[in-house]
Protein backbone atom coordinates (compact mmCIF):
# COMPACT_ATOMS: atom_id res chain seq x y z
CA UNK A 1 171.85 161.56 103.56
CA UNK A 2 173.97 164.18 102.14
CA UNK A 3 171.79 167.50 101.48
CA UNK A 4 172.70 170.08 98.50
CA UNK A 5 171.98 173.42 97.68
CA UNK A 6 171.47 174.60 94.50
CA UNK A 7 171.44 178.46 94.28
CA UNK A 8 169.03 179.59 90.96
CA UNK A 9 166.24 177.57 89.94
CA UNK A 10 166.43 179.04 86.25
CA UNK A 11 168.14 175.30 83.45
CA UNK A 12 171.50 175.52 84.86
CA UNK A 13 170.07 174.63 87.99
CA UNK A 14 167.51 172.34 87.61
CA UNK A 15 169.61 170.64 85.26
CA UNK A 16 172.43 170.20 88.23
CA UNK A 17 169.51 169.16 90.53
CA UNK A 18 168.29 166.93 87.99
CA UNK A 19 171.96 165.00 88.10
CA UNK A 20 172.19 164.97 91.48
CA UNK A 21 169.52 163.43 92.52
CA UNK A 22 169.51 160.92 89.20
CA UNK A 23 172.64 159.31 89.58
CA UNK A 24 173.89 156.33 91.73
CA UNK A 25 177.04 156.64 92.90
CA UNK A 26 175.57 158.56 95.97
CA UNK A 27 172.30 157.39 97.63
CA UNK A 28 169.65 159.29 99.53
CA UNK A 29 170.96 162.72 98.00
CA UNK A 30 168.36 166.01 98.55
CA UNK A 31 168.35 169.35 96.84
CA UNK A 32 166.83 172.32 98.24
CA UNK A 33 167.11 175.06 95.05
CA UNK A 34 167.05 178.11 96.23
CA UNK A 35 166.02 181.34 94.02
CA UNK A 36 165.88 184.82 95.25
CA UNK A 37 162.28 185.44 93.93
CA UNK A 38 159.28 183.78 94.72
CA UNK A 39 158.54 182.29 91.24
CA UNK A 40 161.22 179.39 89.60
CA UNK A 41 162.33 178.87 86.11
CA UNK A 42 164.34 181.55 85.92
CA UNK A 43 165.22 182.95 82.41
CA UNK A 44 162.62 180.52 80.72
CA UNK A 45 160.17 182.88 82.86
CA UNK A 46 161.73 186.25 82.65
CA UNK A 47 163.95 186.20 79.92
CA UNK A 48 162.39 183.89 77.13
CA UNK A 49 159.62 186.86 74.85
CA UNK A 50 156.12 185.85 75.84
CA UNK A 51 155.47 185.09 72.00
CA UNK A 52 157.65 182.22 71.79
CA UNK A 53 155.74 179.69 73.63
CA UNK A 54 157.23 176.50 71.99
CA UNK A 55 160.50 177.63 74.04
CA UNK A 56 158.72 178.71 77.47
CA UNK A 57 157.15 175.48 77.17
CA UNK A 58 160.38 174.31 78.20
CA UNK A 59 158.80 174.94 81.79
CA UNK A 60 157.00 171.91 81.40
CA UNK A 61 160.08 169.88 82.02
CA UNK A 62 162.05 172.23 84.50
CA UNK A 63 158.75 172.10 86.79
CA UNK A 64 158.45 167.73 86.42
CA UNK A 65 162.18 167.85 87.88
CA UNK A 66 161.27 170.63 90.83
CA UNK A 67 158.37 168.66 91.68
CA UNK A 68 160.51 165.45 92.68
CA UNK A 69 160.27 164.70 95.99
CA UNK A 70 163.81 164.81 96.90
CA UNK A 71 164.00 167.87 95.59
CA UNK A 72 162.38 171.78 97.53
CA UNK A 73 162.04 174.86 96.02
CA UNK A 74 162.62 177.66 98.46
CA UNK A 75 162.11 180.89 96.64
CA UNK A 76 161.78 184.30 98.01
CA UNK A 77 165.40 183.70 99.06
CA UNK A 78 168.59 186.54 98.94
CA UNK A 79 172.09 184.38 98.97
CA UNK A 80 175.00 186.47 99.43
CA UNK A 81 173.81 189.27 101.74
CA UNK A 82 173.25 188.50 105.61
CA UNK A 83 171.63 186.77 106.79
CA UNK A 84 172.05 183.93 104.08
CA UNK A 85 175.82 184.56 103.16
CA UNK A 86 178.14 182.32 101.55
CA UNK A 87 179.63 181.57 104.68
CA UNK A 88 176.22 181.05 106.36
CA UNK A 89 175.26 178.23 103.50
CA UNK A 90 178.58 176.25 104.27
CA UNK A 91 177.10 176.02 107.92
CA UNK A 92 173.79 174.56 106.40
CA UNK A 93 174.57 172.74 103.72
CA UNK A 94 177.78 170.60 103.16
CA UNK A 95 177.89 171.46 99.46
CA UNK A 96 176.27 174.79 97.46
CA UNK A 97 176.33 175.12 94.03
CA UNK A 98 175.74 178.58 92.72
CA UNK A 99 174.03 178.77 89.38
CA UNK A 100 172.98 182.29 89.72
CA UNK A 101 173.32 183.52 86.03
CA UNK A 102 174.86 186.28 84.33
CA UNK A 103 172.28 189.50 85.51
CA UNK A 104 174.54 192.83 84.38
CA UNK A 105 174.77 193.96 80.61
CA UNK A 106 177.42 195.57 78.79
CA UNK A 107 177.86 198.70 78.01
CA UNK A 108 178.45 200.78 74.74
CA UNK A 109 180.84 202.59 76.17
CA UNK A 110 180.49 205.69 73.81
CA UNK A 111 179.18 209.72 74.52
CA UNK A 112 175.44 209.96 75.09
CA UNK A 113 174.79 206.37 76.79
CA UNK A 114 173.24 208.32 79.74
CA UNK A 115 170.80 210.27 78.21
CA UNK A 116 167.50 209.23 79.06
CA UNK A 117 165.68 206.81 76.63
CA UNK A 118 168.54 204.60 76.52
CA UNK A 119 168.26 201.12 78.45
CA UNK A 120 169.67 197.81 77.83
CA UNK A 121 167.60 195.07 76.18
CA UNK A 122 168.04 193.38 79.55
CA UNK A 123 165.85 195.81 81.16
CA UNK A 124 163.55 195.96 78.25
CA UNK A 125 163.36 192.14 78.23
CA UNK A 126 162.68 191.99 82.34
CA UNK A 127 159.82 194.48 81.45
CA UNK A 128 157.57 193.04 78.90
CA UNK A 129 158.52 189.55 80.87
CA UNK A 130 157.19 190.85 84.32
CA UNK A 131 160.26 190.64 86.42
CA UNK A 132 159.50 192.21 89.70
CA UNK A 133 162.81 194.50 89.66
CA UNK A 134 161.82 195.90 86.05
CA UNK A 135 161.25 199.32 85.49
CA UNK A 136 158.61 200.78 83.27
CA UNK A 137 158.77 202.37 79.74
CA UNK A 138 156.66 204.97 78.14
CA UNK A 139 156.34 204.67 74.45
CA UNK A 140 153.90 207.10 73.29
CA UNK A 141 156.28 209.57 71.98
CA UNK A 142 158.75 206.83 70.26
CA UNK A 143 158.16 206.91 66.89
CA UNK A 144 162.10 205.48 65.86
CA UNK A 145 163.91 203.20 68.03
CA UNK A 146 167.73 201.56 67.10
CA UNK A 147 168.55 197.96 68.86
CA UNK A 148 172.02 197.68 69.22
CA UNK A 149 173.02 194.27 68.80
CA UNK A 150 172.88 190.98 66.85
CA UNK A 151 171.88 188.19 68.60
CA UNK A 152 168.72 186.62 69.68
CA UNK A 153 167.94 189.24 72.66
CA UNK A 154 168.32 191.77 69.82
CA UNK A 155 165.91 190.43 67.41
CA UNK A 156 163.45 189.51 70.10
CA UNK A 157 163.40 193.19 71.20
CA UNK A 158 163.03 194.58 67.99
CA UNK A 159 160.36 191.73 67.16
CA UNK A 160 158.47 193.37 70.05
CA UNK A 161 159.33 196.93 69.37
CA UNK A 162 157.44 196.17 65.97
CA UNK A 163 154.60 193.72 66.67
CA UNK A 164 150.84 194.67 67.17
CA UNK A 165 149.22 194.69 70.61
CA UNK A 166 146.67 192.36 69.79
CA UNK A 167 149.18 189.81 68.14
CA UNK A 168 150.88 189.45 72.05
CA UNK A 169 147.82 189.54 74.49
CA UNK A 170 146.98 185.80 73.89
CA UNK A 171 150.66 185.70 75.53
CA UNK A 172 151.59 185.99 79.46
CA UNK A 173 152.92 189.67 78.99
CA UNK A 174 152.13 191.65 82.10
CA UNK A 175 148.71 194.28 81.40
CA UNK A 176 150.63 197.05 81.44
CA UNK A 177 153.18 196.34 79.20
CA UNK A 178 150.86 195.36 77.19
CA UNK A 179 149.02 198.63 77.30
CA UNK A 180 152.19 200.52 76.91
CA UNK A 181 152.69 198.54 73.26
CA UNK A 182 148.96 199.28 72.26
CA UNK A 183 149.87 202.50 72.91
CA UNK A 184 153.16 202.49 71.07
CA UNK A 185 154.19 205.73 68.59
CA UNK A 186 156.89 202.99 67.20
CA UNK A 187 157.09 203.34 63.56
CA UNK A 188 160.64 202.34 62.46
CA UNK A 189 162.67 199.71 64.28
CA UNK A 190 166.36 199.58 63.18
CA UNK A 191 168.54 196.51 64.36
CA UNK A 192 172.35 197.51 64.12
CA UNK A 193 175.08 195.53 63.73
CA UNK A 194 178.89 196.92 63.34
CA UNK A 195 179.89 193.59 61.68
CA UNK A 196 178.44 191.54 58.67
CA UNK A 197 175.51 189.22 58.39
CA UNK A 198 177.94 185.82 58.28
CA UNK A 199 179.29 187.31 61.69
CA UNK A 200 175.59 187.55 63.25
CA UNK A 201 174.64 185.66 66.43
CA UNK A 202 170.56 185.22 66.18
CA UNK A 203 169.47 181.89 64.87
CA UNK A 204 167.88 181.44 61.84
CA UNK A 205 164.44 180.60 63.10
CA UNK A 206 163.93 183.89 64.70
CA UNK A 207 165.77 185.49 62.05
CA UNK A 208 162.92 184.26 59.40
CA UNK A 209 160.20 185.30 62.20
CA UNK A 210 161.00 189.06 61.46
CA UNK A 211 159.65 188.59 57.28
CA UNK A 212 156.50 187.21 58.58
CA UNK A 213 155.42 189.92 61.65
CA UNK A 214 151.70 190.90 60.22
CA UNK A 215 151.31 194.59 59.34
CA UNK A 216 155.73 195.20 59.53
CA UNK A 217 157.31 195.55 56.56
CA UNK A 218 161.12 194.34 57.09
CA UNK A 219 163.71 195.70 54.55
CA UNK A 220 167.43 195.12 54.63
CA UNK A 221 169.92 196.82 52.25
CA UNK A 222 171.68 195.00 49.42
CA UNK A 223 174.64 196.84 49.61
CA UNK A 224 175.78 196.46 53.36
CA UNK A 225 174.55 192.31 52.88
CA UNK A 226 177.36 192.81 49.42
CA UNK A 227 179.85 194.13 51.69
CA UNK A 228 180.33 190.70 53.66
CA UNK A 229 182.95 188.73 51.69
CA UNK A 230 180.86 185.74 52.58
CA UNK A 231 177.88 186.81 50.85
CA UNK A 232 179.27 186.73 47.33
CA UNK A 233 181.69 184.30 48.01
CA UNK A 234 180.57 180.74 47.45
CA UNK A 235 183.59 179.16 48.78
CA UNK A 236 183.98 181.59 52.09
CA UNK A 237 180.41 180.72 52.78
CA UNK A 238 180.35 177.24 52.64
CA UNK A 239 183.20 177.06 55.29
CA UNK A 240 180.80 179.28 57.18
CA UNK A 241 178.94 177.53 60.21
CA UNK A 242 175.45 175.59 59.13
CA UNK A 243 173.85 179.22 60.84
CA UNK A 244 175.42 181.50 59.15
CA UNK A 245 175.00 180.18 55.82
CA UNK A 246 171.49 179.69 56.94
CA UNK A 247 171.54 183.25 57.86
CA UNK A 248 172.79 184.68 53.94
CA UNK A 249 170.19 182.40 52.84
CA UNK A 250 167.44 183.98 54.49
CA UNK A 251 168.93 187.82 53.92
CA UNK A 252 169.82 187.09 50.49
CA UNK A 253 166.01 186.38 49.74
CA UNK A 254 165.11 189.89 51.03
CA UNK A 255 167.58 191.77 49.61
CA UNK A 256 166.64 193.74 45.97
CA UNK A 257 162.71 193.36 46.45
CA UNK A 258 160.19 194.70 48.43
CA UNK A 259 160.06 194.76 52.23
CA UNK A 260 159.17 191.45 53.36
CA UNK A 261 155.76 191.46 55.34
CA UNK A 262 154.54 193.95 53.09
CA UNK A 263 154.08 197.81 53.26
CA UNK A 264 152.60 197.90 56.87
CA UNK A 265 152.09 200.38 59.42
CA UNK A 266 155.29 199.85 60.77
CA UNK A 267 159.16 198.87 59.52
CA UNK A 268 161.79 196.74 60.56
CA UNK A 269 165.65 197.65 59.09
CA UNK A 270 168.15 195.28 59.36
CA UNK A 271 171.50 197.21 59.11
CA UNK A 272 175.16 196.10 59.33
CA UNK A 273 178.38 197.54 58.79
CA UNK A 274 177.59 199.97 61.29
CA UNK A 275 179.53 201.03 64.65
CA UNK A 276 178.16 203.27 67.26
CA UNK A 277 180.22 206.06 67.98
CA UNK A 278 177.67 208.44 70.27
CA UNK A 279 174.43 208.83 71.08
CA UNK A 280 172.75 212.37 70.16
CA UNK A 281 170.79 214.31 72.63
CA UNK A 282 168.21 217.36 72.59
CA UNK A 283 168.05 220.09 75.08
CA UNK A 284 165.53 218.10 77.07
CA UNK A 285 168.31 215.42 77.80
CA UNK A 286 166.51 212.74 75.87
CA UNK A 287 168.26 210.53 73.04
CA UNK A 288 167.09 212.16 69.73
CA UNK A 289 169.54 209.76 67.32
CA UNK A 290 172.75 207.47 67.29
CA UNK A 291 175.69 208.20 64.85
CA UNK A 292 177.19 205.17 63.92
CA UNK A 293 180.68 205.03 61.47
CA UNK A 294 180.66 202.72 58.55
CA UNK A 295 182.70 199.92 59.00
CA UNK A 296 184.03 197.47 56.66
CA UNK A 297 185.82 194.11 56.86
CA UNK A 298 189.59 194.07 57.98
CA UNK A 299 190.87 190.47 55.94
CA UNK A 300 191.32 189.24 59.70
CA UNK A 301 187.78 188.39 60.69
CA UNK A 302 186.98 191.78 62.01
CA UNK A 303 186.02 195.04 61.09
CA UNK A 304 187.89 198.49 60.71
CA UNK A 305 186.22 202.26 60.69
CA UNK A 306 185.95 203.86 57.15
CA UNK A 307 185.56 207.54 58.34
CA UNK A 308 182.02 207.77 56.75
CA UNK A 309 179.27 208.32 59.63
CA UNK A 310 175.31 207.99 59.47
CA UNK A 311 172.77 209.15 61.94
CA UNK A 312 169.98 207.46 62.77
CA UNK A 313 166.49 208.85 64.47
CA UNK A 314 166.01 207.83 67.66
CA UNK A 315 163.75 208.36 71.02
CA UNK A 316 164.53 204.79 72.36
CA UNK A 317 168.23 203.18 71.95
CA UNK A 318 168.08 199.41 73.10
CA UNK A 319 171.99 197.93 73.40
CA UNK A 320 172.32 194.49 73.27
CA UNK A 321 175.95 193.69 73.36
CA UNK A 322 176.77 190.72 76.06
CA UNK A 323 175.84 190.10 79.24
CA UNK A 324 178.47 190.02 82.27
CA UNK A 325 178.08 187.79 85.39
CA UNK A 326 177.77 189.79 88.62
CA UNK A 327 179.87 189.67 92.17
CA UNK A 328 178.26 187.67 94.53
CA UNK A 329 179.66 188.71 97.80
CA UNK A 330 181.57 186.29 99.47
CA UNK A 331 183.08 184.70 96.74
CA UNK A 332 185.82 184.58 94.31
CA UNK A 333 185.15 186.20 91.29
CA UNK A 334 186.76 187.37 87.87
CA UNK A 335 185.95 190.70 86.96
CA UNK A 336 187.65 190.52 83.34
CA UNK A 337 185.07 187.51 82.50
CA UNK A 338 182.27 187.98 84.58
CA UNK A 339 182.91 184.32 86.48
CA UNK A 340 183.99 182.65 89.40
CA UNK A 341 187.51 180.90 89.33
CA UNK A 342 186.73 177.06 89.13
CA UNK A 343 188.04 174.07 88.46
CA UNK A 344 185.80 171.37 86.10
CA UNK A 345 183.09 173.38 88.62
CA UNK A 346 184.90 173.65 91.79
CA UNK A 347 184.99 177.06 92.83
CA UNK A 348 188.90 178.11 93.55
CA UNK A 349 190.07 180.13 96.29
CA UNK A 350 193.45 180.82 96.20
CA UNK A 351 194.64 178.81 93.73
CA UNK A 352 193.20 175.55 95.30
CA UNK A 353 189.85 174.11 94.66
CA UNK A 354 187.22 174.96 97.57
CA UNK A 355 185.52 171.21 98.38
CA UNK A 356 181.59 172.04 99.28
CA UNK A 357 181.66 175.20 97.24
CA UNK A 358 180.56 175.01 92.92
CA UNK A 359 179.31 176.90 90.45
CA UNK A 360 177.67 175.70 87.03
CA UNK A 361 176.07 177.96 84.15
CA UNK A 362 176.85 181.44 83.46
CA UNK A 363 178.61 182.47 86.41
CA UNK A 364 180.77 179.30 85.61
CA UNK A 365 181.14 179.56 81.90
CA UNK A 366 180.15 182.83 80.74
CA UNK A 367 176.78 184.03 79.07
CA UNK A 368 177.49 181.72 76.27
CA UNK A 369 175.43 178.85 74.32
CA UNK A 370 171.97 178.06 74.50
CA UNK A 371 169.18 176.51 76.80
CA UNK A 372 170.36 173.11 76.28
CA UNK A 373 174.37 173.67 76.69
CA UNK A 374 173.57 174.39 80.26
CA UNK A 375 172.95 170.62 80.74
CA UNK A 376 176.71 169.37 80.04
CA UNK A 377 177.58 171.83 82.17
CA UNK A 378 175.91 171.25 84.99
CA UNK A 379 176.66 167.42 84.73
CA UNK A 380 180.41 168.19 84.95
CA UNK A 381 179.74 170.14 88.14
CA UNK A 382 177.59 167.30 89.78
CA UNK A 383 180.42 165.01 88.88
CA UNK A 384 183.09 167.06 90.82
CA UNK A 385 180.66 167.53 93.79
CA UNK A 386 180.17 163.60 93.86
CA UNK A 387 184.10 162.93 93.75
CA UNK A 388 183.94 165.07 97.17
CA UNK A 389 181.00 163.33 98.19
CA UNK A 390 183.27 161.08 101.14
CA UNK A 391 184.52 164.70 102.53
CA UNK A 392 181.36 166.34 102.51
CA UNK A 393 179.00 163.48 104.31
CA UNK A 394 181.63 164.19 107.52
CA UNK A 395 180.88 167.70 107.50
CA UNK A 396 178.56 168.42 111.11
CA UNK A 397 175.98 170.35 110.20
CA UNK A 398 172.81 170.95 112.39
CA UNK A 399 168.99 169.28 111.20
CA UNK A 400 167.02 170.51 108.20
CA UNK A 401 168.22 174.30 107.11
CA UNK A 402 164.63 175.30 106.13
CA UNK A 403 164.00 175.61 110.39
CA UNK A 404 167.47 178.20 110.50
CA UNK A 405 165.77 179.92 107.33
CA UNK A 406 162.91 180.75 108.87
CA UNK A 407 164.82 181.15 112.72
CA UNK A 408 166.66 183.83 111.14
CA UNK A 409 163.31 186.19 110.12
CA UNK A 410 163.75 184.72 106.12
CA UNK A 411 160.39 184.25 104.63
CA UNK A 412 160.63 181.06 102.27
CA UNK A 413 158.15 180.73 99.14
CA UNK A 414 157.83 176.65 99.14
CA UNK A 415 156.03 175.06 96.03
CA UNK A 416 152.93 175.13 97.42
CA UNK A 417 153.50 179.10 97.43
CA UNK A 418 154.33 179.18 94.21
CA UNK A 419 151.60 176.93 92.76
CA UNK A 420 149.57 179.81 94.43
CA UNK A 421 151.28 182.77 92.12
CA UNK A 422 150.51 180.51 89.59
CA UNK A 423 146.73 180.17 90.52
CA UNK A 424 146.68 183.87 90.96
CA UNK A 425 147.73 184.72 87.61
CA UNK A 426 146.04 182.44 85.57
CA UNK A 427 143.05 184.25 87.55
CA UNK A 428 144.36 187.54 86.62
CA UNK A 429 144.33 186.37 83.10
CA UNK A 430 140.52 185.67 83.80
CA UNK A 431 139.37 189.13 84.86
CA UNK A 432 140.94 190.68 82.03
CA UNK A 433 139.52 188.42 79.11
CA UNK A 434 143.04 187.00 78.55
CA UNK A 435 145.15 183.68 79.16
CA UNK A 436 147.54 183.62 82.06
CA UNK A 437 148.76 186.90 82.73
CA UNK A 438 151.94 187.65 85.00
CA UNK A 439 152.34 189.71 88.33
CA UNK A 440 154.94 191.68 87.73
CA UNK A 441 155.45 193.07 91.40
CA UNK A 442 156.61 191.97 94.58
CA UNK A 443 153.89 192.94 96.48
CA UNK A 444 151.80 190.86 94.07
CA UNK A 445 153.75 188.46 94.37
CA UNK A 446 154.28 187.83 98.03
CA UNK A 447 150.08 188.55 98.47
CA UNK A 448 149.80 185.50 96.13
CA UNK A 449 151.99 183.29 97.64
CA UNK A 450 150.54 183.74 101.01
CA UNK A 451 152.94 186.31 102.69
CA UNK A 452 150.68 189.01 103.09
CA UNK A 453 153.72 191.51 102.94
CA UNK A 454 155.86 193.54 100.70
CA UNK A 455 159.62 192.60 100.00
């Protein structure tokens, strides 16, 4: 029997437990995934906005795979520092394949970025989606707030940023960020782009969900959509991708008229063109605005500054530019793109391809394409592990790992554990008159799961 580990339970590596365990040329393969929190499914739980269920429902099928039998979830689990080091997983498992993600996100890099009331949209996201590492945010005295960014993180921020309580506690949003939003001074919600609509990275479908937020007016201004050479162009936008064109179709039916959604208690500016140069502070230290300089397109497919500048109001700057894969200590890694050095999966040391050792996802490709893309991916890892497969079933290891795990003080969350935290908040949800509602500690956590102990 040859055992695997897969590190990260979030598509990625479910997926590349999925093929290993489905395919033939191997018999009798396991898969333990391990994940270093107690709950699975990771950005489908804590990265996917509570109001878009269709998409979180995608836990349906991650969850039918982790509940195979030949396949453990061991949660609660830290790879990379001691006791469970790289090293240490190579002397309990014959093969490991990391599929840990992409967690840091990129900076602005401009004047002002520390000033307090700026955060990435990461940190905003692991909030409102009850990640046990998330910080909290006060929004009582927000009345403007700028997103940075435009992609699909962006506009689900923003979406949030502009939505009514009431409209997101059917959803699994932790109670108090959900208080914190009901509480929420947020009147204007601009979503800033330094390129042109064609050149935008959210999807269409959430792009349409921002004209149809009850009570938000959305506006976005004719003359920066007129700047795009796309948008007047027929024949530059039909080359465009199916998106984008979607995209100008969408924008071009706002544009001239009314806000869409109506004149409601809140608004929601779409604005391009627009580069930040700093971030303005008051004598309290806090972000008070964001100047930004016009840009306009360059002929090449970019942009160049015009020398004009705009402020925008501000108590809460959200930047949403990219994410960046993280270091994971004992392992090759490439700083410039955020991944490990691999070959068609297999990590490389050296210049020579380490058999046992893999990576698939982010931390293999980059934070690029969608949910589904992670599924190719992963099947081209699997693939490479099961060429090795003849080198890695000679490999001595001692019995079943779980027994070290636990010999070495670790404090596994099987899926019996979990099914608890999942019991526990769907009676948390109960007691406050609402659906399922997430624990969004680790104390919480680890009480739920049977641990009986902080992290």
């Amino acid at each position: 029997m040859l055992r695997v580990a897969v590190v990260g339970s979030g598509p990625s590596g479910v997926y590349a437990a999925q093929e290993l365990v489905g395919q033939r040329e191997v018999p009798g393969v396991r898969v333990d995934v391990l994940d270093r929190l107690p709950a699975p499914y990771g950005l489908v739980r804590y990265g996917v906005a509570p109001d878009h269920e269709k998409i979180k429902s995608l836990t349906g099928n991650l969850r039918s795979v982790l509940e195979d039998e030949r396949i453990r979830f061991l949660g609660n689990l830290e790879v990379g520092e001691a006791p469970l080091t790289t090293a240490r997983m190579l002397e309990l498992y014959p093969a490991v394949v990391y599929c840990v993600g992409a967690a840091r996100d990129r900076t602005l890099g401009i004047p002002g970025e520390e000033l307090a009331g700026v955060h990435s949209a990461t940190a905003f996201v692991s909030w409102y989606s009850g990640h046990p590492d998330a910080g909290s945010f006060d929004l009582g005295g927000v009345r403007s707030a700028v997103v940075v960014g435009a992609g699909n993180v962006a506009v689900d921020v923003a979406r949030i940023l502009a939505r009514g309580a009431a409209e997101l506690e059917p959803t699994d949003m932790p109670q108090a960020a959900l208080g914190a939003l009901a509480g929420s001074g947020v009147r204007t919600v601009a979503m800033v782009a330094r390129r042109g609509p064609s050149q935008a990275r959210f999807t269409t479908k959430e792009l349409r969900e921002l004209g149809t937020l009850p009570g938000v007016g959305t506006r976005v201004d004719p003359a920066e959509l007129a700047l795009d050479p796309a948008y007047g162009g027929p024949a530059l936008a039909a080359a465009l991708p199916a998106v984008a064109r979607r995209n100008l179709e969408v924008l071009r039916g706002w544009a001239g008229g009314p806000a869409v959604g109506g004149e409601g208690g809140r608004e929601l500016r779409l604005r391009f063109y627009l580069r930040p140069v700093e971030v303005l502070g008051g004598p309290d230290g806090r972000v008070r605005g964001m100047r930004f300089e016009r840009t306009a397109p360059d002929g090449r497919g970019g942009v160049s500054g015009t020398g004009v500048y705009e402020d925008l109001e501000a108590q809460l700057v959200l930047r949403s530019v990219g994410y960046l894969g993280v270091r994971l200590p004992g392992l090759p890694f490439d700083a410039a793109t955020g991944t490990v050095p691999h070959a068609a999966g297999r990590v490389v040391r050296a210049g020579r391809a380490s058999v046992g050792e893999y990576v698939a996802g982010w931390i293999k490709r980059g934070p690029t394409g969608v949910i589904g893309t992670n599924r190719p991916c992963a099947k081209e890892t699997v693939s490479s592990l099961l060429q090795d497969a003849a080198a890695l079933a000679r490999r001595d290891l001692p019995g079943d790992p779980l027994e070290a795990l636990r010999a070495a003080g670790l404090r596994p969350v099987e899926w019996p554990g979990w099914l608890s935290i999942e019991a526990a908040e769907a009676e948390l949800g109960r007691s406050l008159g609402r659906r399922t509602v997430k624990i969004p500690d680790w104390t919480g956590l680890h009480t739920a799961a049977g641990l009986n102990a902080g992290r």
